[in-house]
PDB file of N, CA and C in Angstrom:
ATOM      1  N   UNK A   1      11.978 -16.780  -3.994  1.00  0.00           N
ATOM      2  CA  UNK A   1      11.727 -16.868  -5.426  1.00  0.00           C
ATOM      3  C   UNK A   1      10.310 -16.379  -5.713  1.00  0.00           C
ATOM      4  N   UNK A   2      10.038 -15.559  -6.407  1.00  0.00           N
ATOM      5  CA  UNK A   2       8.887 -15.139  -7.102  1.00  0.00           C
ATOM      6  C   UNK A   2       7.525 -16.188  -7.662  1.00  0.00           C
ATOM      7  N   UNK A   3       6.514 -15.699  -7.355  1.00  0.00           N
ATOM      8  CA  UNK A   3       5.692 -16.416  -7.767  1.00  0.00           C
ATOM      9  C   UNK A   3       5.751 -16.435  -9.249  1.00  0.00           C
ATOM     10  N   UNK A   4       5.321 -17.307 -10.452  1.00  0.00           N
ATOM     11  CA  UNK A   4       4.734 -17.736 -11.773  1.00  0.00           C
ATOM     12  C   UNK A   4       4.135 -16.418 -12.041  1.00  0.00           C
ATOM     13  N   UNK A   5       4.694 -15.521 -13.170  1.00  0.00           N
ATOM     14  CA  UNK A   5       3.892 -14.533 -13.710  1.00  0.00           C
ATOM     15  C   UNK A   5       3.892 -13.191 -13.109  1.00  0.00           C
ATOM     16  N   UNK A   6       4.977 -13.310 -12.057  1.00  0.00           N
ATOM     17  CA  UNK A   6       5.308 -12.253 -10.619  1.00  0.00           C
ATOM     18  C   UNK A   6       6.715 -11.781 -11.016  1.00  0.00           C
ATOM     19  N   UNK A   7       6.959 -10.798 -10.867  1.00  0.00           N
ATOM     20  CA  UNK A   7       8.595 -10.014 -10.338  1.00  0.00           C
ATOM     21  C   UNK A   7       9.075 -10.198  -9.165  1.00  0.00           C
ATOM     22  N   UNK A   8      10.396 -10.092  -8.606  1.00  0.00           N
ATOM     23  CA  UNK A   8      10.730  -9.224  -7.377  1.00  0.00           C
ATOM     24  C   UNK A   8      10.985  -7.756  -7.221  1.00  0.00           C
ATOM     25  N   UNK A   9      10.583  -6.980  -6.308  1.00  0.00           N
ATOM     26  CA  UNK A   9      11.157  -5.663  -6.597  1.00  0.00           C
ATOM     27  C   UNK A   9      12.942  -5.722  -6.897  1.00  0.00           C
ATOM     28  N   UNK A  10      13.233  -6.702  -5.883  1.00  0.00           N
ATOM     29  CA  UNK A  10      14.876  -6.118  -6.626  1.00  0.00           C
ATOM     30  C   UNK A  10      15.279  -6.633  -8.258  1.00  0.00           C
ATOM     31  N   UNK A  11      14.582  -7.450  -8.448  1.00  0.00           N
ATOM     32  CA  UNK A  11      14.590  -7.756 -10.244  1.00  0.00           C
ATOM     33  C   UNK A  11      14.489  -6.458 -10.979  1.00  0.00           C
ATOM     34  N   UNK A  12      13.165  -6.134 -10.702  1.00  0.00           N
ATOM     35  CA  UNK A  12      12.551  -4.748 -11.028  1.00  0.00           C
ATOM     36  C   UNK A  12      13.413  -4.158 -11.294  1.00  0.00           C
ATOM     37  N   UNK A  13      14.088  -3.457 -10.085  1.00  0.00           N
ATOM     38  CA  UNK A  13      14.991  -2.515  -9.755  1.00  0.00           C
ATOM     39  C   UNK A  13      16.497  -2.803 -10.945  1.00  0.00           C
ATOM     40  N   UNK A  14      16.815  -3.707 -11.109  1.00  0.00           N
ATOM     41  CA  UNK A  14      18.255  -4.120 -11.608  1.00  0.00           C
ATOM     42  C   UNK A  14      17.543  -3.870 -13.517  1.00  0.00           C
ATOM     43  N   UNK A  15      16.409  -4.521 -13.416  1.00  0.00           N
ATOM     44  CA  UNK A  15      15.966  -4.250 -14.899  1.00  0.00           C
ATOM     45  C   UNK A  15      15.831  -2.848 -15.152  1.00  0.00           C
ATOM     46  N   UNK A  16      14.970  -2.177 -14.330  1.00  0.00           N
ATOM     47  CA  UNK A  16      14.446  -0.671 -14.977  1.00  0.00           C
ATOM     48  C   UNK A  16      15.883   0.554 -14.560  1.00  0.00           C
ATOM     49  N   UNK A  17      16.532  -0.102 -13.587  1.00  0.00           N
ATOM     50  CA  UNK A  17      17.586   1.122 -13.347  1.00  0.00           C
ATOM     51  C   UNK A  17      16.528   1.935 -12.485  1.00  0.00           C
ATOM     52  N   UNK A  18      15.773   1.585 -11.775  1.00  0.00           N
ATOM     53  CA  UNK A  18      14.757   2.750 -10.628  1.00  0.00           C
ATOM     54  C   UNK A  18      15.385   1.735  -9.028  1.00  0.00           C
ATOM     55  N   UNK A  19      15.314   3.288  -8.363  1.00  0.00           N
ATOM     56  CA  UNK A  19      14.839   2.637  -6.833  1.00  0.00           C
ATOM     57  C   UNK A  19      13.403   2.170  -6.263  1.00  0.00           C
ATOM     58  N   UNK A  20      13.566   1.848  -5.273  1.00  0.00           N
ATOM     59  CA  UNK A  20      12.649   0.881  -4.924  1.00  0.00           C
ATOM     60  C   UNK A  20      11.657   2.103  -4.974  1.00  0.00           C
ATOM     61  N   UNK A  21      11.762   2.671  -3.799  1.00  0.00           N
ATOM     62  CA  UNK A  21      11.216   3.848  -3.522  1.00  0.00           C
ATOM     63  C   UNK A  21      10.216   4.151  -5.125  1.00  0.00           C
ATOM     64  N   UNK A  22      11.345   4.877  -6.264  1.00  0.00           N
ATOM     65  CA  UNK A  22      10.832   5.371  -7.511  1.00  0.00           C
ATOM     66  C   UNK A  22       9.240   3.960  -8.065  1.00  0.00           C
ATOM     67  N   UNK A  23       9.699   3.208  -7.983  1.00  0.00           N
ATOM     68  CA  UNK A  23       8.688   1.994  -8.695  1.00  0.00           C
ATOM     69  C   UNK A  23       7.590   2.218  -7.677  1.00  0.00           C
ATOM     70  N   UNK A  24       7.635   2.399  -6.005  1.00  0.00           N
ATOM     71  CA  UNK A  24       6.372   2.180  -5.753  1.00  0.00           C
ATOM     72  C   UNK A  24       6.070   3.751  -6.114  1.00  0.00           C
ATOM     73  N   UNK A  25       6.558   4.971  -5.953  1.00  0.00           N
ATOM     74  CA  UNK A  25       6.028   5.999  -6.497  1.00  0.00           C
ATOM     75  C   UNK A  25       4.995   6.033  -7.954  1.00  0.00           C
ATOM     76  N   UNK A  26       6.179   5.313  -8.866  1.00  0.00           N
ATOM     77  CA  UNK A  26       4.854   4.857 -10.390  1.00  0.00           C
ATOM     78  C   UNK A  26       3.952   3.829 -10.024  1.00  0.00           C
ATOM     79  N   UNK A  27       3.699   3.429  -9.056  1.00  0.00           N
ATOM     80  CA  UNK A  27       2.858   2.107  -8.825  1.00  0.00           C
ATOM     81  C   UNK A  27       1.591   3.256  -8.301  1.00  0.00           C
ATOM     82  N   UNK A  28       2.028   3.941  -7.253  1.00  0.00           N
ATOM     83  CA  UNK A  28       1.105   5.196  -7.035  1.00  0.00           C
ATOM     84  C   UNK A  28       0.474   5.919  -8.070  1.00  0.00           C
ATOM     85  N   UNK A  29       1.360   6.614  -8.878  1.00  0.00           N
ATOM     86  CA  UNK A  29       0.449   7.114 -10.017  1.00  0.00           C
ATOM     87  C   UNK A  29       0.363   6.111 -11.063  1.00  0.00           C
ATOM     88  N   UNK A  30      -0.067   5.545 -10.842  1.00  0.00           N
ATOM     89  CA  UNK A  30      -0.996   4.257 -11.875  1.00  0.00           C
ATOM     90  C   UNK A  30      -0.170   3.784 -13.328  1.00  0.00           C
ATOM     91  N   UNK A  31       1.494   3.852 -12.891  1.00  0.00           N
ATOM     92  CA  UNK A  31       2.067   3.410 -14.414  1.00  0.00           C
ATOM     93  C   UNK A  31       2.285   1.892 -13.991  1.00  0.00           C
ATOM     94  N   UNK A  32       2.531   1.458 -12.593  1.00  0.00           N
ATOM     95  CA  UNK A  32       2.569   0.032 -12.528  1.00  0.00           C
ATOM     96  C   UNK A  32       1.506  -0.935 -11.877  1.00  0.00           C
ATOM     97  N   UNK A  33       1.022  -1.749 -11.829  1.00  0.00           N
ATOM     98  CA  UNK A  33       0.636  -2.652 -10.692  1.00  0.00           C
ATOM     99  C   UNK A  33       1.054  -2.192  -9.074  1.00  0.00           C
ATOM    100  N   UNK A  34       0.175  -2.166  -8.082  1.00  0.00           N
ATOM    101  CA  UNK A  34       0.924  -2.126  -6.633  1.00  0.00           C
ATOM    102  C   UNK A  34       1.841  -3.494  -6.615  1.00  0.00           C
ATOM    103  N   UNK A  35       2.690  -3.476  -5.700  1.00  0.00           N
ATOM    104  CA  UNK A  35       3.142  -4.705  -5.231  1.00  0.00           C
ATOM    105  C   UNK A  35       2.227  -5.388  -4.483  1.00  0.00           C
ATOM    106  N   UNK A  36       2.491  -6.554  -4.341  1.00  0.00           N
ATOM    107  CA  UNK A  36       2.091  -7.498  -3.477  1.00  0.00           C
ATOM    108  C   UNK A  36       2.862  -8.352  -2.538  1.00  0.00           C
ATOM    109  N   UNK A  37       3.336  -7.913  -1.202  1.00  0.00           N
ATOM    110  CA  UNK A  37       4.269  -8.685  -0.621  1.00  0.00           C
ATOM    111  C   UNK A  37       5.428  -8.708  -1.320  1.00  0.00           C
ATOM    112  N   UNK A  38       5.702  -7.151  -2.224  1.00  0.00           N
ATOM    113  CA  UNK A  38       7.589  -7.343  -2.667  1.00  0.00           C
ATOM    114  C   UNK A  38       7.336  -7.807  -4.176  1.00  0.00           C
ATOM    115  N   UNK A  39       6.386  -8.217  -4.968  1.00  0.00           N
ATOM    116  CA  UNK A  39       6.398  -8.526  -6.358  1.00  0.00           C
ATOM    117  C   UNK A  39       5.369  -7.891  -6.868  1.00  0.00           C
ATOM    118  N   UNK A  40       5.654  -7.356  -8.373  1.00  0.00           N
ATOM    119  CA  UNK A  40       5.101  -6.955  -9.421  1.00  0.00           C
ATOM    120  C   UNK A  40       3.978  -8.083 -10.255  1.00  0.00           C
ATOM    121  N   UNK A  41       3.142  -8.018 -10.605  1.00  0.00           N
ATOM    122  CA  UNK A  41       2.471  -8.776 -11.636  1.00  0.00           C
ATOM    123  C   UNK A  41       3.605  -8.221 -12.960  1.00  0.00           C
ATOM    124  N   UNK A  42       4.249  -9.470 -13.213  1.00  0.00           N
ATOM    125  CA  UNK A  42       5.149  -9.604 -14.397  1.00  0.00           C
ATOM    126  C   UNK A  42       4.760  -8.331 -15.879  1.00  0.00           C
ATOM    127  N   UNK A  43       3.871  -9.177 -16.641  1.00  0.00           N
ATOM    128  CA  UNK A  43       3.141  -8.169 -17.816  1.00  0.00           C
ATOM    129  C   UNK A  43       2.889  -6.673 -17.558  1.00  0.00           C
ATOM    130  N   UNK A  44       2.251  -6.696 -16.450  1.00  0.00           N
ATOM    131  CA  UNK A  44       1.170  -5.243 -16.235  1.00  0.00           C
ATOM    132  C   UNK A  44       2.909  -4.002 -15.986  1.00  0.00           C
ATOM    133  N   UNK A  45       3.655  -4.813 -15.370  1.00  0.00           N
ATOM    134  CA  UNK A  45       5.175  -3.918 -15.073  1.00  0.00           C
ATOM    135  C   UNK A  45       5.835  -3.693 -15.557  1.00  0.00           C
ATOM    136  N   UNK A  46       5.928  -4.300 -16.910  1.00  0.00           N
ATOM    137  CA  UNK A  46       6.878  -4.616 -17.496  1.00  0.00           C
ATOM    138  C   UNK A  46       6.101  -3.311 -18.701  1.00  0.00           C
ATOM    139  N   UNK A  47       4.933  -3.760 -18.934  1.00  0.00           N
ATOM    140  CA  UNK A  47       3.991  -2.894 -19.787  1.00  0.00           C
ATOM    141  C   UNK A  47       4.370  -1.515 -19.340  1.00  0.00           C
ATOM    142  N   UNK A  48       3.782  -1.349 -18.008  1.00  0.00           N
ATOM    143  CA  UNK A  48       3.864  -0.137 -17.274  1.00  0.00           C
ATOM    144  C   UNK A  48       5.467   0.947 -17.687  1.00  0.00           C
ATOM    145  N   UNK A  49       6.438  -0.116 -17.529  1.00  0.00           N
ATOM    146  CA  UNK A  49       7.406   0.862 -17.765  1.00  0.00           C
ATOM    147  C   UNK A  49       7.782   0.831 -19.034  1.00  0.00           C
ATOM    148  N   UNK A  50       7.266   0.379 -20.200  1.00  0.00           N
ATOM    149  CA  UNK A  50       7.255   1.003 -21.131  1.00  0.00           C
ATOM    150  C   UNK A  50       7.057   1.690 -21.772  1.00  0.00           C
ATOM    151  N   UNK A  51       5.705   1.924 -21.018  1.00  0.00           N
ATOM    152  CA  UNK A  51       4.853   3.348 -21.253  1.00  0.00           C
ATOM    153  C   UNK A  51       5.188   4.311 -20.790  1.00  0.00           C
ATOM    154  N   UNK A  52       5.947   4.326 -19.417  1.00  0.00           N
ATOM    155  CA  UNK A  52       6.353   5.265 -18.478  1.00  0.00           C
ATOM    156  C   UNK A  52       7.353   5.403 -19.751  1.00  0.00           C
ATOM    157  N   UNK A  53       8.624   5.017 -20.141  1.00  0.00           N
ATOM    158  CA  UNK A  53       9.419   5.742 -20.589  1.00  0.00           C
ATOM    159  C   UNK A  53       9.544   5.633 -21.634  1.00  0.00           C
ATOM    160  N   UNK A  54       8.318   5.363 -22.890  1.00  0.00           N
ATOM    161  CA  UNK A  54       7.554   6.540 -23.741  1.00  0.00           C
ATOM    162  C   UNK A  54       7.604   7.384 -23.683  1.00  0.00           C
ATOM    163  N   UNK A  55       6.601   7.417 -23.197  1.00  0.00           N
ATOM    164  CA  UNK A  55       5.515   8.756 -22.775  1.00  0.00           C
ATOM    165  C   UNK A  55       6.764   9.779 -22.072  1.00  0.00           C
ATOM    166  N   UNK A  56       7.686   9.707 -21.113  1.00  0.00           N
ATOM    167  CA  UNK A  56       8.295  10.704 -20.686  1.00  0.00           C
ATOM    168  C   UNK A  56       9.104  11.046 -21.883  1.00  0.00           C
ATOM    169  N   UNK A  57       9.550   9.832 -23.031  1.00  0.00           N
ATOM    170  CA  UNK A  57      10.587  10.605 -23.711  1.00  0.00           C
ATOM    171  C   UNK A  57       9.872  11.807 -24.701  1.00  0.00           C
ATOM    172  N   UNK A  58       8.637  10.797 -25.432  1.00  0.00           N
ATOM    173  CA  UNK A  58       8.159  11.714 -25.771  1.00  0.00           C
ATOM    174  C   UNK A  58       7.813  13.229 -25.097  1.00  0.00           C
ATOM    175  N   UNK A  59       7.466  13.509 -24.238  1.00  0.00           N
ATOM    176  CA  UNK A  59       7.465  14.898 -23.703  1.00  0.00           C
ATOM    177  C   UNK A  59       9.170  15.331 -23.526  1.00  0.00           C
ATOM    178  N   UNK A  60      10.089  14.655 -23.578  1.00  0.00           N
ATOM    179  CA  UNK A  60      11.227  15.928 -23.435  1.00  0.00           C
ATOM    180  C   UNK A  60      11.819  16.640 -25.049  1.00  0.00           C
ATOM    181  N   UNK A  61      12.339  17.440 -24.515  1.00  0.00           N
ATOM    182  CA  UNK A  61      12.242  18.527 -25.224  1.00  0.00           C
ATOM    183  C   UNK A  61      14.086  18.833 -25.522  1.00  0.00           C
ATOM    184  N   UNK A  62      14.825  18.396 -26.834  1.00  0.00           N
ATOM    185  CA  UNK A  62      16.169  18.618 -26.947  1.00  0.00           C
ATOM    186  C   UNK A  62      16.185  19.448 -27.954  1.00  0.00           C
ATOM    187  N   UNK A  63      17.573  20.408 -27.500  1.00  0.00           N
ATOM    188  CA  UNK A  63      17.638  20.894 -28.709  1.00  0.00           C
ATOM    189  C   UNK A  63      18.645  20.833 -29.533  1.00  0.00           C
ATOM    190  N   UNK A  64      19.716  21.534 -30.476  1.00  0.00           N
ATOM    191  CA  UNK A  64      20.409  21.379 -31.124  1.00  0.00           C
ATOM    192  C   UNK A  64      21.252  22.455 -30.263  1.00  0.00           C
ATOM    193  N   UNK A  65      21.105  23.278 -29.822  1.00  0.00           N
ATOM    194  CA  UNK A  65      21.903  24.282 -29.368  1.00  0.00           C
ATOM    195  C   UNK A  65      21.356  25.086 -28.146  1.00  0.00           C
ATOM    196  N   UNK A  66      21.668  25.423 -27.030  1.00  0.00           N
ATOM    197  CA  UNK A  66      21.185  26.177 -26.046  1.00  0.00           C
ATOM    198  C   UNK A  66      22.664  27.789 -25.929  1.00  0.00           C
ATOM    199  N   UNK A  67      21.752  28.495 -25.341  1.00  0.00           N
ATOM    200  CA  UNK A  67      22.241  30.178 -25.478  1.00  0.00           C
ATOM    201  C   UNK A  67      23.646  30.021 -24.156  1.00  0.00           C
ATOM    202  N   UNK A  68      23.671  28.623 -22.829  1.00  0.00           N
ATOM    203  CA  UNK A  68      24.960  29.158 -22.667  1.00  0.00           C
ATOM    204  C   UNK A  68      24.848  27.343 -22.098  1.00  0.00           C
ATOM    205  N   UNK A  69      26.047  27.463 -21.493  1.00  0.00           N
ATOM    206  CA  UNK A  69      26.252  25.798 -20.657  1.00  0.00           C
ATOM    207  C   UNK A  69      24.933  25.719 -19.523  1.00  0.00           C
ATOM    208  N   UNK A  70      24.854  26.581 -18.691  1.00  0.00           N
ATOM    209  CA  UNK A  70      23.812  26.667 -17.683  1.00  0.00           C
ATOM    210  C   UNK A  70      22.676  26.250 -18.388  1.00  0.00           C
ATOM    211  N   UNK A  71      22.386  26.678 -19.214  1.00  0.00           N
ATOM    212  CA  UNK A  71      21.062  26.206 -19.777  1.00  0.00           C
ATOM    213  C   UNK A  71      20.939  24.638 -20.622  1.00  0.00           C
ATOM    214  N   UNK A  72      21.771  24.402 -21.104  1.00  0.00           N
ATOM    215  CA  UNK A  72      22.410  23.204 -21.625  1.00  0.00           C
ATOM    216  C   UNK A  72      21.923  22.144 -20.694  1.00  0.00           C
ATOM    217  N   UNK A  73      22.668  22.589 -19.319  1.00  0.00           N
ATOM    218  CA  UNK A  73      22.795  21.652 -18.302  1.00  0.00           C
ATOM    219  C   UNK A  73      21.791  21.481 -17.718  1.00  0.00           C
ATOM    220  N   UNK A  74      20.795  22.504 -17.639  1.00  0.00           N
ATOM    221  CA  UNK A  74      19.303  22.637 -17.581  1.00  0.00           C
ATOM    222  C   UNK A  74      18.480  21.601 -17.721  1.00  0.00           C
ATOM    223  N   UNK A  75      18.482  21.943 -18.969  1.00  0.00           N
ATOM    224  CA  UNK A  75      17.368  21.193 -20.002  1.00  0.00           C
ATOM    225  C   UNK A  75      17.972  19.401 -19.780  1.00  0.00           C
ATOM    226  N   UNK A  76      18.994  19.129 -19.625  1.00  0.00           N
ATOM    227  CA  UNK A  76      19.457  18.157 -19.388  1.00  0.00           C
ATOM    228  C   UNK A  76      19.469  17.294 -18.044  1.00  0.00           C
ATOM    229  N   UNK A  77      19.482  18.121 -16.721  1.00  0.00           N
ATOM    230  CA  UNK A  77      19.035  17.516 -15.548  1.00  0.00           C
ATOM    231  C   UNK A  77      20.358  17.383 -15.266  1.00  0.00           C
ATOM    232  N   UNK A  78      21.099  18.131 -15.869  1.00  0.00           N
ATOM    233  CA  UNK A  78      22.756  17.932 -15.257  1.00  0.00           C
ATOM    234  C   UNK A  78      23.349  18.679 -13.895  1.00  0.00           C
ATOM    235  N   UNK A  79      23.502  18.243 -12.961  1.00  0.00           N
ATOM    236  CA  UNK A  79      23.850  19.287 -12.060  1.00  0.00           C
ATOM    237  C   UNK A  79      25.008  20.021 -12.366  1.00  0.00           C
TER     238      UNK A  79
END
């Protein structure tokens, strides 16, 4: 059980829809708290990925129409 004011990564994980892997990657570039022994500081993570997926939505880029499906699927991350 998590410490008072702490996450678990697999909480984490079930809340944000990321792998483990992905969270310590944003913990690396400075959108979360590091872990500590497997938990998040609650606030700072919770903060963190809100900003993270802000900030990414804001930067993507949709449009109303693309010139064929390939590109569609593109811009979309669709394989």
């Amino acid at each position: 059980m998590p410490e008072p004011g702490t996450i678990d990564t697999a909480q984490l994980m079930r809340l944000s829809g990321l792998t483990d892997r992905r969270l310590r990657e944003l913990a690396e570039e400075g959108w979360l708290p590091r872990p500590n022994h497997g938990e998040y500081s609650l606030v700072p993570a919770i903060q963190g990925l809100l900003r993270y997926y802000r900030e990414r939505d804001a930067k993507r880029v949709v449009q109303d129409s693309y010139d064929s499906i390939a590109s569609c699927a593109a811009a979309m991350h669709i394989p």
